[in-house]
C-alpha atoms as a PDB file:
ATOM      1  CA  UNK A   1     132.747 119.271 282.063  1.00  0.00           C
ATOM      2  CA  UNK A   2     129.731 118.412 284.179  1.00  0.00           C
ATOM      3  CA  UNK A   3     126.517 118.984 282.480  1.00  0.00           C
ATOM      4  CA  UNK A   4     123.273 119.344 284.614  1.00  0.00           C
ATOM      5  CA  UNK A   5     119.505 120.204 284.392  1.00  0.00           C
ATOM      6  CA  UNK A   6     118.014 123.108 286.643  1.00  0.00           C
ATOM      7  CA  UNK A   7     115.195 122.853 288.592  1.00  0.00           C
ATOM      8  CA  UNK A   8     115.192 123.924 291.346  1.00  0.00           C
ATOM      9  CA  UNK A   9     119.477 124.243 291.588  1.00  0.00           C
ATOM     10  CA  UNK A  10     120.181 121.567 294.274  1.00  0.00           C
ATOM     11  CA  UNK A  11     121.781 118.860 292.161  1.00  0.00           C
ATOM     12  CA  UNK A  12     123.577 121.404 290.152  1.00  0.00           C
ATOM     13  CA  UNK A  13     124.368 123.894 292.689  1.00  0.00           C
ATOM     14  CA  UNK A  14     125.837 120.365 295.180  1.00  0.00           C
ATOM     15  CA  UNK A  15     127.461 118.584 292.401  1.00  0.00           C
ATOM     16  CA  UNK A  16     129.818 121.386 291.289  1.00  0.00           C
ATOM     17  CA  UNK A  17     130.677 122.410 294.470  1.00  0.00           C
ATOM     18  CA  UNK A  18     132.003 118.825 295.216  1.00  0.00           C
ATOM     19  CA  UNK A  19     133.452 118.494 292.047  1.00  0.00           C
ATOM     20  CA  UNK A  20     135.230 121.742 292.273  1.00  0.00           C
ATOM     21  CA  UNK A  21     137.086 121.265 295.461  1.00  0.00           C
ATOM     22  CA  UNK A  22     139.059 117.995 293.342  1.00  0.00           C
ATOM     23  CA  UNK A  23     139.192 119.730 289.809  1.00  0.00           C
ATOM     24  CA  UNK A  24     139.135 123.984 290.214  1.00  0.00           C
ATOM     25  CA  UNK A  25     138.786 124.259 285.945  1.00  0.00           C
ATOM     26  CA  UNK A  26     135.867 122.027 285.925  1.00  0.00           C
ATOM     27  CA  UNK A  27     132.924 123.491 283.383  1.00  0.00           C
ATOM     28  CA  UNK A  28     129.423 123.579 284.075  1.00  0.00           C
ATOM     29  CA  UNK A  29     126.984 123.857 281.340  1.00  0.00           C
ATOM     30  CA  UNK A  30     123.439 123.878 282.839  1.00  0.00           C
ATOM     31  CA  UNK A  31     120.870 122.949 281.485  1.00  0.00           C
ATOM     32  CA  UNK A  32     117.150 124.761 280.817  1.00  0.00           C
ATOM     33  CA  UNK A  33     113.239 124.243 279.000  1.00  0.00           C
ATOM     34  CA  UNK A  34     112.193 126.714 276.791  1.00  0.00           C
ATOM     35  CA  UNK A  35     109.816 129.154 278.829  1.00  0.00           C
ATOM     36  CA  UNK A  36     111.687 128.711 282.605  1.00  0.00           C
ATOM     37  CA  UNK A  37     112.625 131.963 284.085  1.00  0.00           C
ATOM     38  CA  UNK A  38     115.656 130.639 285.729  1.00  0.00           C
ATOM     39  CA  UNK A  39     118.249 131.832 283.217  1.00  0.00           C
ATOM     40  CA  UNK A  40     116.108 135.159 282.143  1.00  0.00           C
ATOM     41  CA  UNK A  41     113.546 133.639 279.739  1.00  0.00           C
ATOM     42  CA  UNK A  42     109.982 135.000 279.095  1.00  0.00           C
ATOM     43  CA  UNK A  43     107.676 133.298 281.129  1.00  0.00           C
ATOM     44  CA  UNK A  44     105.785 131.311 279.115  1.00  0.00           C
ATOM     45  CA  UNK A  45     103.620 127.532 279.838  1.00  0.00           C
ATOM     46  CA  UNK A  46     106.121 124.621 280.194  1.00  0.00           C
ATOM     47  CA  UNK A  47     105.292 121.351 279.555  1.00  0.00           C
ATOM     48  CA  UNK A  48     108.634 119.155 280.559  1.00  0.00           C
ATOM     49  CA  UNK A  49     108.666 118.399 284.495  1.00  0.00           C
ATOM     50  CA  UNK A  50     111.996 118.372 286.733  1.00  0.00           C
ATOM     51  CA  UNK A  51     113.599 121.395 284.750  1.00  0.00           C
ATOM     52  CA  UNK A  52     113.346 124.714 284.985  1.00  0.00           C
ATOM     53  CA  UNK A  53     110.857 126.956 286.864  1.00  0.00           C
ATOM     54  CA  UNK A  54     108.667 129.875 286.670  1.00  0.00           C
ATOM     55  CA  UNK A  55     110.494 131.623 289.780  1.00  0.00           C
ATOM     56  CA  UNK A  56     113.680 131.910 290.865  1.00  0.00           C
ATOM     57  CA  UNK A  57     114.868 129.226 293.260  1.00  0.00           C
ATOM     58  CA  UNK A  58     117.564 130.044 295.762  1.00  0.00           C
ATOM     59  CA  UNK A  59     119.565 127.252 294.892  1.00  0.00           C
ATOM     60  CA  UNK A  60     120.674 127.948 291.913  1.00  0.00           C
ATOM     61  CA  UNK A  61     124.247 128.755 291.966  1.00  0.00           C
ATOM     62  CA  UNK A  62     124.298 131.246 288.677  1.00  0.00           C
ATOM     63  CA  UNK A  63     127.992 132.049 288.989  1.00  0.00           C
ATOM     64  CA  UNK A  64     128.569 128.701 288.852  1.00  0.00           C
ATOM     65  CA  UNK A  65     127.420 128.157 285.158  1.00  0.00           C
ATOM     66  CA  UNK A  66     129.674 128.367 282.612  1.00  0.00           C
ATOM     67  CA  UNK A  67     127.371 128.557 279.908  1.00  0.00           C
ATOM     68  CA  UNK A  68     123.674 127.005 279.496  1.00  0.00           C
ATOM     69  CA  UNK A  69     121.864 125.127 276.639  1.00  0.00           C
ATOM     70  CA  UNK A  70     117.740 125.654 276.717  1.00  0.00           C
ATOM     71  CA  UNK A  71     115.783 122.297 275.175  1.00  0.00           C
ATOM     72  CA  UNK A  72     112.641 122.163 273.702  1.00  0.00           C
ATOM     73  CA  UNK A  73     109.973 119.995 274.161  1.00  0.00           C
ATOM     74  CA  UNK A  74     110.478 117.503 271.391  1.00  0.00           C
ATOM     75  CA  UNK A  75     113.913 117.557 271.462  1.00  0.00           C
ATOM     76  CA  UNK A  76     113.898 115.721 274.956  1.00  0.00           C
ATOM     77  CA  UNK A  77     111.194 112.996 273.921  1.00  0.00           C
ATOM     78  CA  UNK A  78     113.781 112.497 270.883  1.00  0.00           C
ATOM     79  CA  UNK A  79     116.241 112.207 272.995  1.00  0.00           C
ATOM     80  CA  UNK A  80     114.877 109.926 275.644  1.00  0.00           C
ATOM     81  CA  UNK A  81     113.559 107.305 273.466  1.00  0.00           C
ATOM     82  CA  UNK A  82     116.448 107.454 271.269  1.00  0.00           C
ATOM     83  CA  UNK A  83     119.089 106.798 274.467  1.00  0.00           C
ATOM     84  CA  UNK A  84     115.903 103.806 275.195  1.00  0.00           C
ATOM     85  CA  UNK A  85     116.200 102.296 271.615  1.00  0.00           C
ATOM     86  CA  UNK A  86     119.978 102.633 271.268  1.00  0.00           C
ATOM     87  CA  UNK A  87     121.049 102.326 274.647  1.00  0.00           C
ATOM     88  CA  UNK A  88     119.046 100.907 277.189  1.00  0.00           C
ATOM     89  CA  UNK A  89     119.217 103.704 279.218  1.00  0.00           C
ATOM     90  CA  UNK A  90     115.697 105.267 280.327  1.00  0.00           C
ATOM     91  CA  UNK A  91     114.368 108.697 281.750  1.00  0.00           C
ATOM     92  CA  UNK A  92     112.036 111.399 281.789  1.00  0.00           C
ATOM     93  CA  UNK A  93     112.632 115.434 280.414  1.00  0.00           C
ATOM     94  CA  UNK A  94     115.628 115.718 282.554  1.00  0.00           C
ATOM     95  CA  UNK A  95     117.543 112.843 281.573  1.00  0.00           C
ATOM     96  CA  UNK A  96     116.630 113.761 277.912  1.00  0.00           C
ATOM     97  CA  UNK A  97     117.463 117.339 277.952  1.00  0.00           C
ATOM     98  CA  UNK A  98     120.616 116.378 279.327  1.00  0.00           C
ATOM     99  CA  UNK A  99     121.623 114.082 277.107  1.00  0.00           C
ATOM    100  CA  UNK A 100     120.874 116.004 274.225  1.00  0.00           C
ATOM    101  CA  UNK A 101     123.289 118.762 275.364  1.00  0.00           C
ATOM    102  CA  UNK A 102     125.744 116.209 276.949  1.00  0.00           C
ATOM    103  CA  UNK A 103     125.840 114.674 272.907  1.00  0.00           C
ATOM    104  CA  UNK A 104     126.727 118.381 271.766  1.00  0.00           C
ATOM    105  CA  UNK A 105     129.473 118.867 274.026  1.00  0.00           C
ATOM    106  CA  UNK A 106     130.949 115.636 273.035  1.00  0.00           C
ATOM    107  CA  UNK A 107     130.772 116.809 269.506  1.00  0.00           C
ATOM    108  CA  UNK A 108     132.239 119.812 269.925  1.00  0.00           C
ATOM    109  CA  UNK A 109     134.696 120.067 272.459  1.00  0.00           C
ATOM    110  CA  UNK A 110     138.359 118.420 272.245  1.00  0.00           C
ATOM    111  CA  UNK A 111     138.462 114.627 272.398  1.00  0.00           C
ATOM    112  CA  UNK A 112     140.134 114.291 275.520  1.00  0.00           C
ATOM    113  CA  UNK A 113     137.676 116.248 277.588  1.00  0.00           C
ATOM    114  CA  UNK A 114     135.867 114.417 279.874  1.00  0.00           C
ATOM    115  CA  UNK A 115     131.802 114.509 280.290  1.00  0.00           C
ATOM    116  CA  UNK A 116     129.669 113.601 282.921  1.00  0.00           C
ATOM    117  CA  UNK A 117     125.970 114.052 282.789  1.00  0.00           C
ATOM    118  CA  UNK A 118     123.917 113.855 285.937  1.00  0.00           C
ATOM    119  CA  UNK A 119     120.308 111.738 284.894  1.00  0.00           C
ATOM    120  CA  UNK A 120     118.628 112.549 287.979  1.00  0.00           C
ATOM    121  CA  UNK A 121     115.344 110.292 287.494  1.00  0.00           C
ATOM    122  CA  UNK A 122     114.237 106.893 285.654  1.00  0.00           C
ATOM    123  CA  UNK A 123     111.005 106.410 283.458  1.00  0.00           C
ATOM    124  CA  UNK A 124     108.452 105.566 285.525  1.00  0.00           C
ATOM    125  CA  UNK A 125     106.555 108.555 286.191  1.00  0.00           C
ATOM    126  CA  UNK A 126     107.198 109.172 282.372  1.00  0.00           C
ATOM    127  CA  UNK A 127     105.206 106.340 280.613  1.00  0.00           C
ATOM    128  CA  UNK A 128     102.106 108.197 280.500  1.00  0.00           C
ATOM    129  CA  UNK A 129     103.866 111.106 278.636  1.00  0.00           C
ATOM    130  CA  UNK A 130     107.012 111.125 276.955  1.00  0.00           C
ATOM    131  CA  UNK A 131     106.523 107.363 276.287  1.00  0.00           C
ATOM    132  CA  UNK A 132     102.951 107.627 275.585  1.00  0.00           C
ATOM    133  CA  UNK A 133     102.872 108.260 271.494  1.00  0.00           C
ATOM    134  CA  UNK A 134      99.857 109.128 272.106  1.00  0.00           C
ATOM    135  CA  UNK A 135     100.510 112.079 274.305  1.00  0.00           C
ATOM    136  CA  UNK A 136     103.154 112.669 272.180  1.00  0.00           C
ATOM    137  CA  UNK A 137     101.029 112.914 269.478  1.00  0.00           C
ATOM    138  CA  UNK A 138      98.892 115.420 271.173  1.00  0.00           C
ATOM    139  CA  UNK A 139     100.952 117.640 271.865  1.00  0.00           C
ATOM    140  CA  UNK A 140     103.379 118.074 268.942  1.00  0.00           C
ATOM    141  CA  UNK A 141     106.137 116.219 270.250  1.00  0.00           C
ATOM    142  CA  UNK A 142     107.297 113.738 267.807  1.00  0.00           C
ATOM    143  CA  UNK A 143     108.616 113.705 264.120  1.00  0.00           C
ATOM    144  CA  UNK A 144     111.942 115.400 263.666  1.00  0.00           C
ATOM    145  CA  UNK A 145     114.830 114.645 265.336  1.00  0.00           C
ATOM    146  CA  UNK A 146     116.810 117.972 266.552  1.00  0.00           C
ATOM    147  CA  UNK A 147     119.399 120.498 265.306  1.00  0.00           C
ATOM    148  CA  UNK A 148     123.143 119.039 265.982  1.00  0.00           C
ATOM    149  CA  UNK A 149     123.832 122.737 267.037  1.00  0.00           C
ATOM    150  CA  UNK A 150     122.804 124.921 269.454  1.00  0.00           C
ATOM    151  CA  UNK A 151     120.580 127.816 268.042  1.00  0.00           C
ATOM    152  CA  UNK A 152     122.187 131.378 268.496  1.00  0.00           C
ATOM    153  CA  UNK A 153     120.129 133.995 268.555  1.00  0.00           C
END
């Protein structure tokens, strides 16, 4: 299982395809922010970076996906500065979002499936924001950690 954010679709759209050609049953669960268009969403104002979009980008590979997860918000900033505090491992939205879902899909699928998340960026454009308790504060983002399953609707 490869789990991935979408922005614009390159690292998704590239990374499967490679990954493919060596293992044909390989899973991809993208990986979305509440309001991006990508996967069919309302339009709405988006306040994570380096996920999702308000158009449709021509990279995405949509057959490709085998199913995707959308993340809120808060739910990233728990997630990055938990993976910080726990694990020494740093990022912005991306990296949080993916986490998050990567965490569910270790839950929930058999044991002996194998994960790989892609963390396409570090923290330093992020200390300003996610960081930032601050900002955080502002803008609703901190206080509750998230659901341990995915929300059906």
């Amino acid at each position: 299982v490869l789990v991935c954010s979408v922005g614009t679709g390159g690292h998704s759209a590239g990374v499967a395809r490679v990954l493919r050609e060596f293992n044909p049953d390989m899973r991809l669960i993208g990986v979305d922010t509440i309001g991006s268009t990508i996967f069919g969403q309302p339009a709405s104002n988006r306040l994570m970076r380096g996920l999702g979009s308000s158009i449709y980008p021509r990279n995405v590979d949509y057959r490709a996906f085998d199913e995707v997860h959308w993340v809120a918000p808060p739910e990233a900033v728990w997630a990055c500065r938990s993976l910080a505090a726990t694990h020494y491992a740093s990022g912005g939205w991306s990296v949080g979002a993916v986490a998050l879902v990567a965490g569910w899909a270790a839950r929930n699928l058999p044991a002996d499936t194998t994960i790989a998340a892609v963390f396409p960026d570090g923290p330093q454009r992020y200390f300003d924001t996610i960081y930032n308790d601050a900002y955080c504060n502002e803008h609703e983002l901190l206080g509750g950690q998230p659901p341990t399953e995915p929300t059906r609707r």
